[in-house]
PDB file of N, CA and C in Angstrom:
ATOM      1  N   UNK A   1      77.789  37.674  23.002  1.00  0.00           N
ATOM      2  CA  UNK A   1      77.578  36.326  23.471  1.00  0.00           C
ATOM      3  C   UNK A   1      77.701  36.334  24.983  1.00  0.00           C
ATOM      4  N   UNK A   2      76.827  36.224  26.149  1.00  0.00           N
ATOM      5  CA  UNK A   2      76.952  35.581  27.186  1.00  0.00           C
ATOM      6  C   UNK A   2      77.796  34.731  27.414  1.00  0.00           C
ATOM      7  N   UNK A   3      78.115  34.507  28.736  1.00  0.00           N
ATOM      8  CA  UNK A   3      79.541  33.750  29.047  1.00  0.00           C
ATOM      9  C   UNK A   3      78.583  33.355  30.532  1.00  0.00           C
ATOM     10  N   UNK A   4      78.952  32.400  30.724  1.00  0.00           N
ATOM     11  CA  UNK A   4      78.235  32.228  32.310  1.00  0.00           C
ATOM     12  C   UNK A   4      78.706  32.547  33.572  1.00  0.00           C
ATOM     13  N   UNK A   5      78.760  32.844  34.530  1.00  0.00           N
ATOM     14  CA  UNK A   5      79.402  33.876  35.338  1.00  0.00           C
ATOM     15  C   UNK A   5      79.918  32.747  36.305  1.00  0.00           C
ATOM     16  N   UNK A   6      81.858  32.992  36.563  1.00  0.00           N
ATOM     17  CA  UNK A   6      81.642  31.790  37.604  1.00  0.00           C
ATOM     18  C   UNK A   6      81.349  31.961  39.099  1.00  0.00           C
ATOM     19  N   UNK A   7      80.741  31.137  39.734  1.00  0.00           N
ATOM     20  CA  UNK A   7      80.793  31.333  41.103  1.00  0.00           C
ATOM     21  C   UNK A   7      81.059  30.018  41.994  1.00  0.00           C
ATOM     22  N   UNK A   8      81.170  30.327  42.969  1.00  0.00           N
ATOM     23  CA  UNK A   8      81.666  29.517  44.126  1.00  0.00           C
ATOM     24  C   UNK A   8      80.633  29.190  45.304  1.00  0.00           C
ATOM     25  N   UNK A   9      80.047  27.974  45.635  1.00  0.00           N
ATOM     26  CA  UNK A   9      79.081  27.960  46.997  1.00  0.00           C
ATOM     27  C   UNK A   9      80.196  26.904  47.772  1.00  0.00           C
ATOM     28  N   UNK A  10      79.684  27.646  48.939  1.00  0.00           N
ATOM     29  CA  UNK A  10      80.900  26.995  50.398  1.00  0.00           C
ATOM     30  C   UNK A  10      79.457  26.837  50.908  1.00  0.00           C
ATOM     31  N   UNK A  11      79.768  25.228  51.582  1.00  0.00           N
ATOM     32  CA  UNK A  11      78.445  24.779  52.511  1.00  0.00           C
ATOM     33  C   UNK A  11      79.064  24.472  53.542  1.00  0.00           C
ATOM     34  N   UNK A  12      78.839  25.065  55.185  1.00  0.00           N
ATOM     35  CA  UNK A  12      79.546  24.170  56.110  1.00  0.00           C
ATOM     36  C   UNK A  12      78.244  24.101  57.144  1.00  0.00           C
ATOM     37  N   UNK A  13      78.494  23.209  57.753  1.00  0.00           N
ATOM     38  CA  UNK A  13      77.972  22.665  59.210  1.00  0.00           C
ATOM     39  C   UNK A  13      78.826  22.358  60.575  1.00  0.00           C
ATOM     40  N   UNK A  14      78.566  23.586  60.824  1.00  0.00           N
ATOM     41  CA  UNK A  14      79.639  23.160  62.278  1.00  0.00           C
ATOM     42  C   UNK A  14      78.999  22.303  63.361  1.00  0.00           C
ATOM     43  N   UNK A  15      78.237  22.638  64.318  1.00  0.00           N
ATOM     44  CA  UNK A  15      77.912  21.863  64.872  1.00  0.00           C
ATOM     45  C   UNK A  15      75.823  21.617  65.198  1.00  0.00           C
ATOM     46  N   UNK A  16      75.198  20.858  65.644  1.00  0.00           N
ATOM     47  CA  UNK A  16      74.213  20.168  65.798  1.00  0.00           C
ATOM     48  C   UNK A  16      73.224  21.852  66.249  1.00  0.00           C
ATOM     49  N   UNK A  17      73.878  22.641  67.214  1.00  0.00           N
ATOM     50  CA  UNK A  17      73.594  23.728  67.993  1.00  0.00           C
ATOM     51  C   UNK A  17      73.276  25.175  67.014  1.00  0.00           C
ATOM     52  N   UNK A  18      74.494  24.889  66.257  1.00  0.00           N
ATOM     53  CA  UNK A  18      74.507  26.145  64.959  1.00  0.00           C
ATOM     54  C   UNK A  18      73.774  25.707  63.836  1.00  0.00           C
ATOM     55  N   UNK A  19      73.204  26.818  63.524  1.00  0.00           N
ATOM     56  CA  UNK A  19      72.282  27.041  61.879  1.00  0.00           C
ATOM     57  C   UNK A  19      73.214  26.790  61.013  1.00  0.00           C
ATOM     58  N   UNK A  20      72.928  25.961  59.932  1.00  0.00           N
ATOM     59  CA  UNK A  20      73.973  25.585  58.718  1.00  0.00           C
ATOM     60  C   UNK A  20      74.018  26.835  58.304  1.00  0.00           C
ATOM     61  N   UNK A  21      75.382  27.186  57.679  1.00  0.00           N
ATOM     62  CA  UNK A  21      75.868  28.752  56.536  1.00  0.00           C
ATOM     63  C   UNK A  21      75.774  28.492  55.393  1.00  0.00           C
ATOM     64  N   UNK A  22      75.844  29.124  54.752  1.00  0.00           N
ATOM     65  CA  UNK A  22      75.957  29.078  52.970  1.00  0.00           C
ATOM     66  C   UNK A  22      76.415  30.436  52.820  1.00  0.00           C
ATOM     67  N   UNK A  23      77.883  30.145  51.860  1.00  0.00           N
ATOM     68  CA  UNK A  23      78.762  31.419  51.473  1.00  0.00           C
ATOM     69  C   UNK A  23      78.039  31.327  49.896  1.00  0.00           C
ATOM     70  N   UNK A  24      77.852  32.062  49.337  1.00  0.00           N
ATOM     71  CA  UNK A  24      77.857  32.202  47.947  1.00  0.00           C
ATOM     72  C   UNK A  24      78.559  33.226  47.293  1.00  0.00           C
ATOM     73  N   UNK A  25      79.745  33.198  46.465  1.00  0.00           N
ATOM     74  CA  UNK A  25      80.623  34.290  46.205  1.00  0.00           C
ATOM     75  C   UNK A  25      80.444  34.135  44.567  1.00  0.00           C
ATOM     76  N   UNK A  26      80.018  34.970  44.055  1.00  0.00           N
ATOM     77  CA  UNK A  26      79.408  35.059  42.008  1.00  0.00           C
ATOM     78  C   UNK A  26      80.733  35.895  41.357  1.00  0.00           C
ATOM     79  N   UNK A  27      80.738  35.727  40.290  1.00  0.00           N
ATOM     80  CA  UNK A  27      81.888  36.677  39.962  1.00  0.00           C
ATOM     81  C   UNK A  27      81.780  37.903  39.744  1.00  0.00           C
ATOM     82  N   UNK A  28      82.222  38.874  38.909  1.00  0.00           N
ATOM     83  CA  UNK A  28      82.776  39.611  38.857  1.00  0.00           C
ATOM     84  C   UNK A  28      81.296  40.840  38.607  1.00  0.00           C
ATOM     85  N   UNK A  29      81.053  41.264  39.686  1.00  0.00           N
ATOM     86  CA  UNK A  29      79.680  42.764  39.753  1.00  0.00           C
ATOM     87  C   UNK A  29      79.924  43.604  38.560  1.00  0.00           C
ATOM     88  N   UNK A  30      78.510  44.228  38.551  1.00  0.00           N
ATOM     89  CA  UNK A  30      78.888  45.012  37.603  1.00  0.00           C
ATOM     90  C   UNK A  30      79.842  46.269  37.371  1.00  0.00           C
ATOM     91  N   UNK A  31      80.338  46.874  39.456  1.00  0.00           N
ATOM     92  CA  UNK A  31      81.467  47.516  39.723  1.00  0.00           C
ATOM     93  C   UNK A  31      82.263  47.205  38.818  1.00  0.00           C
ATOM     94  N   UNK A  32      82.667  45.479  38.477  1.00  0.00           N
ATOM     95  CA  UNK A  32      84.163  45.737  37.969  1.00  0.00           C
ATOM     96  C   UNK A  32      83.845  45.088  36.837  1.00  0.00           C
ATOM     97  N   UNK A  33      83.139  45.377  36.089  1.00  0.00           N
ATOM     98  CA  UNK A  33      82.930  44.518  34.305  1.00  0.00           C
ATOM     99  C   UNK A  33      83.701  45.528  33.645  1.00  0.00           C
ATOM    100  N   UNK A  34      83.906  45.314  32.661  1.00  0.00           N
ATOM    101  CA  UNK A  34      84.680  46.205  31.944  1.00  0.00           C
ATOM    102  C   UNK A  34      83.958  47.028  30.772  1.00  0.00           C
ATOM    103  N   UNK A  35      84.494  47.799  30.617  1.00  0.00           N
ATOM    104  CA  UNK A  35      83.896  49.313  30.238  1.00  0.00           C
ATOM    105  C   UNK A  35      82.988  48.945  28.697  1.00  0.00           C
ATOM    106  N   UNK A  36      83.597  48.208  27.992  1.00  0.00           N
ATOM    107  CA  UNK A  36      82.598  47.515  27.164  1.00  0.00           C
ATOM    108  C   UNK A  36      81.308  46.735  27.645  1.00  0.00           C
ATOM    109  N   UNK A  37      81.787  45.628  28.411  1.00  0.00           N
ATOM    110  CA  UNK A  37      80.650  44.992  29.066  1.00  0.00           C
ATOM    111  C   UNK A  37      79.282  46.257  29.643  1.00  0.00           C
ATOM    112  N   UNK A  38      79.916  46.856  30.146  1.00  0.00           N
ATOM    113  CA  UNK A  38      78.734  47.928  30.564  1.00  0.00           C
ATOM    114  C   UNK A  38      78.127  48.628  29.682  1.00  0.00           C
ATOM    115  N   UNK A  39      78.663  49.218  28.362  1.00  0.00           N
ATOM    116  CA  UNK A  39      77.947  49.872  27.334  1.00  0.00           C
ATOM    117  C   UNK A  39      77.243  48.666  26.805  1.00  0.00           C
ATOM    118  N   UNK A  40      77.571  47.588  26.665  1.00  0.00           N
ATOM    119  CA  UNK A  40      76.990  46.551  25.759  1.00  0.00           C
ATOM    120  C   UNK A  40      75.576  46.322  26.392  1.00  0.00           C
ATOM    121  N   UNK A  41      75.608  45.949  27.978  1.00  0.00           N
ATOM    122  CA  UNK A  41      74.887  45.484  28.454  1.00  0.00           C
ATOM    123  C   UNK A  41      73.690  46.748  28.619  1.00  0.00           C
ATOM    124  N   UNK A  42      74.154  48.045  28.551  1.00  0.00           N
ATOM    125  CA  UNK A  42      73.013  49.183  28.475  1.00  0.00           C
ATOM    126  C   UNK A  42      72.568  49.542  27.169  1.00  0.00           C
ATOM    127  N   UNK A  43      73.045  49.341  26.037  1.00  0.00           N
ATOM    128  CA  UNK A  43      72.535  49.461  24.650  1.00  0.00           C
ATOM    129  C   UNK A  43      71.837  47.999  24.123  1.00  0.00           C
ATOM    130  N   UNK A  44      72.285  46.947  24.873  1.00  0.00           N
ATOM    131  CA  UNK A  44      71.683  45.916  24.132  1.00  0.00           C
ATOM    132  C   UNK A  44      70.214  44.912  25.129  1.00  0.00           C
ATOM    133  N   UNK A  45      70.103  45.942  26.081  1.00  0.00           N
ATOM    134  CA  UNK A  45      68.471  45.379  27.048  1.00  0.00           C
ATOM    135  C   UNK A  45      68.055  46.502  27.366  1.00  0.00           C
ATOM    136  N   UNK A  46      66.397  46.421  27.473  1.00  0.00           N
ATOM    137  CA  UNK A  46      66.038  47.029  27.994  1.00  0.00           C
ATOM    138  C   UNK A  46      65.178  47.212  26.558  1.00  0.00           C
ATOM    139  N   UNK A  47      64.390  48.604  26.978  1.00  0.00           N
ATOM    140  CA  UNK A  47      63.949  49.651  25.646  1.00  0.00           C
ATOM    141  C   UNK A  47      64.546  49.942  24.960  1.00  0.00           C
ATOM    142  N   UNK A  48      65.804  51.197  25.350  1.00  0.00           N
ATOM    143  CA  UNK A  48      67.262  51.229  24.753  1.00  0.00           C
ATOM    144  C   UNK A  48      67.378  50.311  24.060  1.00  0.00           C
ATOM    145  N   UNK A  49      67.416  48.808  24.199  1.00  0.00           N
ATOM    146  CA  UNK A  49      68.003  47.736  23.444  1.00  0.00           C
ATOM    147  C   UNK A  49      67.278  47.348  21.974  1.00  0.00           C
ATOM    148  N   UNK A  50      65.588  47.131  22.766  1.00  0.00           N
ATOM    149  CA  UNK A  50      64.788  47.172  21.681  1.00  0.00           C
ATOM    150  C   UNK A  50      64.830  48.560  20.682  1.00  0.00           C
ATOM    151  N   UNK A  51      64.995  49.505  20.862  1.00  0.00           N
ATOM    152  CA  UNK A  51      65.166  50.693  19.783  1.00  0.00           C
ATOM    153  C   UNK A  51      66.208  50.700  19.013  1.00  0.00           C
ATOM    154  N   UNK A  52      67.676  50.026  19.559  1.00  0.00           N
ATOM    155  CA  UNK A  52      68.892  49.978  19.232  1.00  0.00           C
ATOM    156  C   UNK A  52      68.479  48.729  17.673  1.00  0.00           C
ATOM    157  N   UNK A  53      68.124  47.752  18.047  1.00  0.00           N
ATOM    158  CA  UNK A  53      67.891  47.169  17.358  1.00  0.00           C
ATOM    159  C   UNK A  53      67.120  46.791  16.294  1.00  0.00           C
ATOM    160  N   UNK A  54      65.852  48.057  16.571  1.00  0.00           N
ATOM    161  CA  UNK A  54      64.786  48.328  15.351  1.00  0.00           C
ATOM    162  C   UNK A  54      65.541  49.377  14.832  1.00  0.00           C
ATOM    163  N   UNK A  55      66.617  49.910  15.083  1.00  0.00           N
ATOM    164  CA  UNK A  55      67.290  51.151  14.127  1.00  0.00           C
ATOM    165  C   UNK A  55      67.931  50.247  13.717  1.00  0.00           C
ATOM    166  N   UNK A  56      68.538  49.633  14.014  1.00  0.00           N
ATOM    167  CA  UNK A  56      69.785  48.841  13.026  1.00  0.00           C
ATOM    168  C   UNK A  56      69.077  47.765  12.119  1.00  0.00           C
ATOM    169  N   UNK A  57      68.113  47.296  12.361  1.00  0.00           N
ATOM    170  CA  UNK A  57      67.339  46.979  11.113  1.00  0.00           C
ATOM    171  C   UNK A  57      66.944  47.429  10.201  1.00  0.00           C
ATOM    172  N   UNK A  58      66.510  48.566  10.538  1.00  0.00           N
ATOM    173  CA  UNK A  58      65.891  49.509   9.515  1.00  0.00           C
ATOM    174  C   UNK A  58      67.460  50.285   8.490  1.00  0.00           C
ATOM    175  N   UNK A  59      68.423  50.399   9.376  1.00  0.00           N
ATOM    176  CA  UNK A  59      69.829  50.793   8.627  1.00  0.00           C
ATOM    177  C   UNK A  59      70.121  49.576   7.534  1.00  0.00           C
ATOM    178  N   UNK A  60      70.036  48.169   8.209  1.00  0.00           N
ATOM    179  CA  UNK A  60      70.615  46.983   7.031  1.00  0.00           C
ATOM    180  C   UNK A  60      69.684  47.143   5.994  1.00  0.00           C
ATOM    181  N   UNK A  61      68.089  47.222   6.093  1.00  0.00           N
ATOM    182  CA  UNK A  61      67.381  47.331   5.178  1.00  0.00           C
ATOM    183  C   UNK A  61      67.412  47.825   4.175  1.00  0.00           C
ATOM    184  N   UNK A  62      67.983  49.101   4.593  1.00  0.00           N
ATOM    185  CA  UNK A  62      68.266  50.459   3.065  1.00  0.00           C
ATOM    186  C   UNK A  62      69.424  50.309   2.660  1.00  0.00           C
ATOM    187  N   UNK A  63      70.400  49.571   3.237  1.00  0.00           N
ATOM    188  CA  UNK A  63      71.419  49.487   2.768  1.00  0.00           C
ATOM    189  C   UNK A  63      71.488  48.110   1.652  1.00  0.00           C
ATOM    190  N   UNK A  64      70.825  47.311   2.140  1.00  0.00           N
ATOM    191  CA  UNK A  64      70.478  46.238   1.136  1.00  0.00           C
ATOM    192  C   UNK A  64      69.883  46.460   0.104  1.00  0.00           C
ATOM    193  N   UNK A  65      69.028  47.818   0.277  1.00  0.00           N
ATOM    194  CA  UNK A  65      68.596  47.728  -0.809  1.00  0.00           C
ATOM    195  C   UNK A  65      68.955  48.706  -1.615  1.00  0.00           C
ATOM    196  N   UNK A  66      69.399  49.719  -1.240  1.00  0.00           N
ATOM    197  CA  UNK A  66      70.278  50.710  -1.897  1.00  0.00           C
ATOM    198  C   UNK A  66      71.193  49.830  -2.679  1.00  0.00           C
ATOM    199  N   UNK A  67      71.972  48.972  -2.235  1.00  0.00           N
ATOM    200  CA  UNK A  67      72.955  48.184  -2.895  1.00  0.00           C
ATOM    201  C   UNK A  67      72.329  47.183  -3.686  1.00  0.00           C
ATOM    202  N   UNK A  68      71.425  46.973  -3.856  1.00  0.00           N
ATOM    203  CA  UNK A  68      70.737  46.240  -4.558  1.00  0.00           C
ATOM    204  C   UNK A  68      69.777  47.238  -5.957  1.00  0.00           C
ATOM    205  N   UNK A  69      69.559  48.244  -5.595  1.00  0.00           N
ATOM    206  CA  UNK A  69      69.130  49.181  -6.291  1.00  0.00           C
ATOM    207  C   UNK A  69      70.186  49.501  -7.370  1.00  0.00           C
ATOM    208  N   UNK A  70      71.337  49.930  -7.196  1.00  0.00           N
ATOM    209  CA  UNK A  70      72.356  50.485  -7.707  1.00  0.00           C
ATOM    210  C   UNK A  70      73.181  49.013  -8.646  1.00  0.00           C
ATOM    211  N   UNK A  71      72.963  47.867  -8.036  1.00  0.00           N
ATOM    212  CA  UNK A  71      73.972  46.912  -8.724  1.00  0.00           C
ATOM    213  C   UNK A  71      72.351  46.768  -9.718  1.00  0.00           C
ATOM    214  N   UNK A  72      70.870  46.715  -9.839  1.00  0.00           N
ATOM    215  CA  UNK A  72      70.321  46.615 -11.318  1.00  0.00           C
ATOM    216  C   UNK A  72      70.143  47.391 -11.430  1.00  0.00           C
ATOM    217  N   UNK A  73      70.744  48.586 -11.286  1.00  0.00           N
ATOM    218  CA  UNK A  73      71.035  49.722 -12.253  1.00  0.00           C
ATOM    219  C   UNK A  73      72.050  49.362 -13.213  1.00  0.00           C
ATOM    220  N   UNK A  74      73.255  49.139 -13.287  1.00  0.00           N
ATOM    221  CA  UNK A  74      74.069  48.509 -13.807  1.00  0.00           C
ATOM    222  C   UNK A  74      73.783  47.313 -14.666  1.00  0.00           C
ATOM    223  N   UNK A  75      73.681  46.356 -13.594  1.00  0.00           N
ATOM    224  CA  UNK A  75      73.341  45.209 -14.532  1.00  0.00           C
ATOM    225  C   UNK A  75      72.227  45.328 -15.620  1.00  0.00           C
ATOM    226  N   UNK A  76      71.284  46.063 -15.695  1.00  0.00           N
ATOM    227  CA  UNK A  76      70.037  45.956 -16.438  1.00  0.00           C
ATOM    228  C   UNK A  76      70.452  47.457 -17.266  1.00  0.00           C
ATOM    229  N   UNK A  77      71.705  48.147 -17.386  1.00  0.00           N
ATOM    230  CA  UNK A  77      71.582  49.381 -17.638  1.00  0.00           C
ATOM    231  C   UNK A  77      71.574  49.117 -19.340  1.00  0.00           C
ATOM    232  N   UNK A  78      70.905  50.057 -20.198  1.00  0.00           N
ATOM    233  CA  UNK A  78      70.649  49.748 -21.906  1.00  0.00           C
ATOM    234  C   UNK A  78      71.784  50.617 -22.127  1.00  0.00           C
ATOM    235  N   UNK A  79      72.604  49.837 -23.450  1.00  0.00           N
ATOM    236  CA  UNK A  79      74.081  50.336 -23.986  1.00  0.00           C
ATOM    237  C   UNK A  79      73.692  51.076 -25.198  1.00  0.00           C
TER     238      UNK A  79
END
């Protein structure tokens, strides 16, 4: 889940003579995200991301149906 990143804008105007400033300070770079945040964010965009996620579809798939295979085996099995 995304979280929105906080940041801070400082607007000042000193005087008529000086160009207005604008500070903009964002939070936290990707220097200091944390060690999850960075694997997450490289396995879950990109190509990487899209492949990550056509494999793990294709994993729930067989597993659904493997498990689905095996429970009417059972249920339908002749005594």
């Amino acid at each position: 889940m995304m979280e929105p990143q906080e940041s801070s804008i400082r607007y000042s105007r000193w005087e008529n003579s000086h160009p207005d400033e604008v500070h903009v300070a964002s939070g936290p770079s990707t220097e200091e995200a944390s060690g999850w945040q960075r694997v997450s964010q490289k396995l879950c965009s990109g190509k990487l991301g899209i492949a990550m996620k056509v494999l793990g579809g294709m994993v729930l798939f067989w597993v659904v149906f493997i498990l689905g295979y095996v429970t009417g085996y059972y249920v339908h099995k002749c005594k």
